[in-house]
C-alpha atoms as a PDB file:
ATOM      1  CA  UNK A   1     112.141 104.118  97.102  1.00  0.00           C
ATOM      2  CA  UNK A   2     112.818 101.762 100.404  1.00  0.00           C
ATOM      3  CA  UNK A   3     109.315 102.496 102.065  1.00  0.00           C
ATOM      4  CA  UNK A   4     106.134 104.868 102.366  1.00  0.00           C
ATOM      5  CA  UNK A   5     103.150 106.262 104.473  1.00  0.00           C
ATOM      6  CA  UNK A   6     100.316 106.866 103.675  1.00  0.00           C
ATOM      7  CA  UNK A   7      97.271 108.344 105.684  1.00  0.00           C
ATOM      8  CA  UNK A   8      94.513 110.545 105.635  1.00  0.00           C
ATOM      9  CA  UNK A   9      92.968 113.435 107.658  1.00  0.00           C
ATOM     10  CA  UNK A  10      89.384 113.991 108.813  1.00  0.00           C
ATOM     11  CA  UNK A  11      89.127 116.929 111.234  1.00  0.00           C
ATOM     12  CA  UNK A  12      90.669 116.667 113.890  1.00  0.00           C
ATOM     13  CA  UNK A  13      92.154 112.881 113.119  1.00  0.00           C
ATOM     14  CA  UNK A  14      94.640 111.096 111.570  1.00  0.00           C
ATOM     15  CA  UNK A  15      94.102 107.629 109.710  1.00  0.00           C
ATOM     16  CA  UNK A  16      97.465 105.777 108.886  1.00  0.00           C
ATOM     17  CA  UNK A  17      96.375 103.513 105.736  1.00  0.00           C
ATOM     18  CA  UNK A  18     100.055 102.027 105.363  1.00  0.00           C
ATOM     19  CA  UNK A  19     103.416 102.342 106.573  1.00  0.00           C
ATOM     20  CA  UNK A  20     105.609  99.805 104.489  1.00  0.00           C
ATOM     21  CA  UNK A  21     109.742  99.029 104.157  1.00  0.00           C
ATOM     22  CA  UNK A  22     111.368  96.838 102.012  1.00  0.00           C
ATOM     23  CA  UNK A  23     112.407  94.177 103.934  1.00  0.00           C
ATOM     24  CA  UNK A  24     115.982  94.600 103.401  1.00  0.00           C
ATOM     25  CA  UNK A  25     115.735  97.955 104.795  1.00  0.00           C
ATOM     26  CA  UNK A  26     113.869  97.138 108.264  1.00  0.00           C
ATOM     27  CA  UNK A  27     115.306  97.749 111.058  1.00  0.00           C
ATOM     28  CA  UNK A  28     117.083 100.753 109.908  1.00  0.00           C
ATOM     29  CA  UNK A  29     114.728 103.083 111.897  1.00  0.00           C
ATOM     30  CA  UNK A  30     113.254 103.739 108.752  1.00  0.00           C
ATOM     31  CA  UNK A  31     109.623 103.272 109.547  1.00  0.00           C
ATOM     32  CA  UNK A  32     110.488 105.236 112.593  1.00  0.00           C
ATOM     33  CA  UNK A  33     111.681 108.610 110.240  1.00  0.00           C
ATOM     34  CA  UNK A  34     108.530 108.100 107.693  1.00  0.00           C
ATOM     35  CA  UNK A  35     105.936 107.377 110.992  1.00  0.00           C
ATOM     36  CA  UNK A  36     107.245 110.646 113.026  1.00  0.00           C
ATOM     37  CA  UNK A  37     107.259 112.481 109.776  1.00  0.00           C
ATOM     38  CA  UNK A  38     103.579 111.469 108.906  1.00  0.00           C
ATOM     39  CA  UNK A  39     102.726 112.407 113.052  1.00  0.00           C
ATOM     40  CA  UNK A  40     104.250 115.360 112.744  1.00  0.00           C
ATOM     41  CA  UNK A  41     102.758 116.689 109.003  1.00  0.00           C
ATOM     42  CA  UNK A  42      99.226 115.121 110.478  1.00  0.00           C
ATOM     43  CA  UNK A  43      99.752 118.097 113.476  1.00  0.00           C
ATOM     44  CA  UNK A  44     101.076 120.661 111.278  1.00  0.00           C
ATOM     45  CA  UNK A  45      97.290 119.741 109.203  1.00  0.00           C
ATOM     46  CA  UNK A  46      95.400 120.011 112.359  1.00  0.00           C
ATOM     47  CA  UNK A  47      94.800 116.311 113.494  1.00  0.00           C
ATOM     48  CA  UNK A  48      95.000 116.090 117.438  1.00  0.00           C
ATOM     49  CA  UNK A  49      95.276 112.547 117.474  1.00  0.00           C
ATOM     50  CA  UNK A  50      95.763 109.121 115.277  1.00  0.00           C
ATOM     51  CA  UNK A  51      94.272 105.592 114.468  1.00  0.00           C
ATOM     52  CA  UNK A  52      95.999 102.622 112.396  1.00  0.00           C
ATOM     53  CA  UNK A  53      95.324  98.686 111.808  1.00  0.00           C
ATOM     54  CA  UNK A  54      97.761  96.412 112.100  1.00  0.00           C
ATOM     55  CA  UNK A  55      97.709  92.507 112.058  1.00  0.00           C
ATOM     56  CA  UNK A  56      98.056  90.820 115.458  1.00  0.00           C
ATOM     57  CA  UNK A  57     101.145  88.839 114.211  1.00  0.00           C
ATOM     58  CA  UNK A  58     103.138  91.753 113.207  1.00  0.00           C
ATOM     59  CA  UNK A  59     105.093  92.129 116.485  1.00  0.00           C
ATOM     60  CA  UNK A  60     107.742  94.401 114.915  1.00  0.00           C
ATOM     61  CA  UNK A  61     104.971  97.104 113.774  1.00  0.00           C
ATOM     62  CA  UNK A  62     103.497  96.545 117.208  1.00  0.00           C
ATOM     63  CA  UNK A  63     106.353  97.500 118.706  1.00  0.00           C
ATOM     64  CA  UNK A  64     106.681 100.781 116.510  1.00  0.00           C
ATOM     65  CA  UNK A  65     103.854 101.641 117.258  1.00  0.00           C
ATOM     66  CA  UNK A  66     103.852 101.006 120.621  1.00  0.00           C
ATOM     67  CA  UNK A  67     107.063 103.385 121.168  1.00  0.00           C
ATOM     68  CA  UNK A  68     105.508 106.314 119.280  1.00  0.00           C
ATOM     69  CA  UNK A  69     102.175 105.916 122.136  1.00  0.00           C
ATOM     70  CA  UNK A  70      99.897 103.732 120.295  1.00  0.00           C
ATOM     71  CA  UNK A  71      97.936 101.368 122.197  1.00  0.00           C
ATOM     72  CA  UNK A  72      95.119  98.605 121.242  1.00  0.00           C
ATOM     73  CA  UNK A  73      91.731 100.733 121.223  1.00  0.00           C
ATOM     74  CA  UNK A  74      90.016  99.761 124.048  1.00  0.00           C
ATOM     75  CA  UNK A  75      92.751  98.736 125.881  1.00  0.00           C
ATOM     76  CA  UNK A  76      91.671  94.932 126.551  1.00  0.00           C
ATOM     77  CA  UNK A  77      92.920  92.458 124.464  1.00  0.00           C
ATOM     78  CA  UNK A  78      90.552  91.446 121.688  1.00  0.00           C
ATOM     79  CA  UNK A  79      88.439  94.895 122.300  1.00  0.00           C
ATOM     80  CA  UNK A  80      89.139  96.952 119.602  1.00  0.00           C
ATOM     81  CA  UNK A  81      90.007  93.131 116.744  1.00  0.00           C
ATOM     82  CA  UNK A  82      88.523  92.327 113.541  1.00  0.00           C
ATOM     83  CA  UNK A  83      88.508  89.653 111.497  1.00  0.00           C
ATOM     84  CA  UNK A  84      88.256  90.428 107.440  1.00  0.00           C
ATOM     85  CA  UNK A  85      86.862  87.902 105.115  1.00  0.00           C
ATOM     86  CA  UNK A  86      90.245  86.584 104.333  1.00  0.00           C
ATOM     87  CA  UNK A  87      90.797  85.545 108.571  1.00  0.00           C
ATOM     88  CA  UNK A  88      93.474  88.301 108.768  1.00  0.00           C
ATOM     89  CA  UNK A  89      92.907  89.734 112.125  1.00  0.00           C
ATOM     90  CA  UNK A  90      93.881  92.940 112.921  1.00  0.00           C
ATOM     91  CA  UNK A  91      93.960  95.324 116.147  1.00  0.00           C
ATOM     92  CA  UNK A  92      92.892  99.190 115.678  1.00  0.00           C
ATOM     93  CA  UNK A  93      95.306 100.797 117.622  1.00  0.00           C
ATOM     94  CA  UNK A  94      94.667 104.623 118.981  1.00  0.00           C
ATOM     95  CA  UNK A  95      97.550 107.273 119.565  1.00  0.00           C
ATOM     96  CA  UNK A  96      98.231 109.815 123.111  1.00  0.00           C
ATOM     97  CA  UNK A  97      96.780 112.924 122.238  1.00  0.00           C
ATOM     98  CA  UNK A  98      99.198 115.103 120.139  1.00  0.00           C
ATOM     99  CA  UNK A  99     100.804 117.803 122.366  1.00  0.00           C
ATOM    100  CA  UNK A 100     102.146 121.057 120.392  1.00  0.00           C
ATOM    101  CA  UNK A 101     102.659 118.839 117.621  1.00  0.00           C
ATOM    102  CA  UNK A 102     105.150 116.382 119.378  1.00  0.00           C
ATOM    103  CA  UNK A 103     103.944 112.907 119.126  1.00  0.00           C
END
């Protein structure tokens, strides 16, 4: 196995818990293949829309997600941040609406 995603569905929306590659395998458009496949199942199961977390200094997943519609919830920067007990911050990050199931 190079990678995995992993999510869950609550009515109508999507929760990405992880999305993970190996690091010799990034950049291979591998997270790309596992995130549309995850978008896509997530419509086929009824979800109309998605939500992830991702750390502030992970440009590269940023980027991802960015390309695939994402965009920091609240759409100001720091709206939307969190800061865990450990000082990792991360940004929730919201999807476009699903259209006919293409993300």
């Amino acid at each position: 196995m190079v990678g995995f995603c992993s999510f869950w569905r609550v009515l109508d929306e999507l929760h990405i818990n992880n999305l993970a590659v190996l690091p010799e395998y990034r950049r291979a458009h591998i997270g790309t293949a596992l995130l549309r496949r995850v978008l896509e199942d997530g419509a086929r199961l009824g979800a109309s829309r998605a939500t992830l977390e991702v750390r502030r200094s992970n440009e590269a997943a940023r980027m991802l997600y960015e390309k695939f519609g994402f965009s920091v919830a609240g759409g100001a920067l720091g709206v939307g941040s969190t800061t865990t007990s450990s000082g990792t911050v991360r940004r929730s990050m919201t999807s476009a609406t699903c259209a006919r199931g293409r993300w």
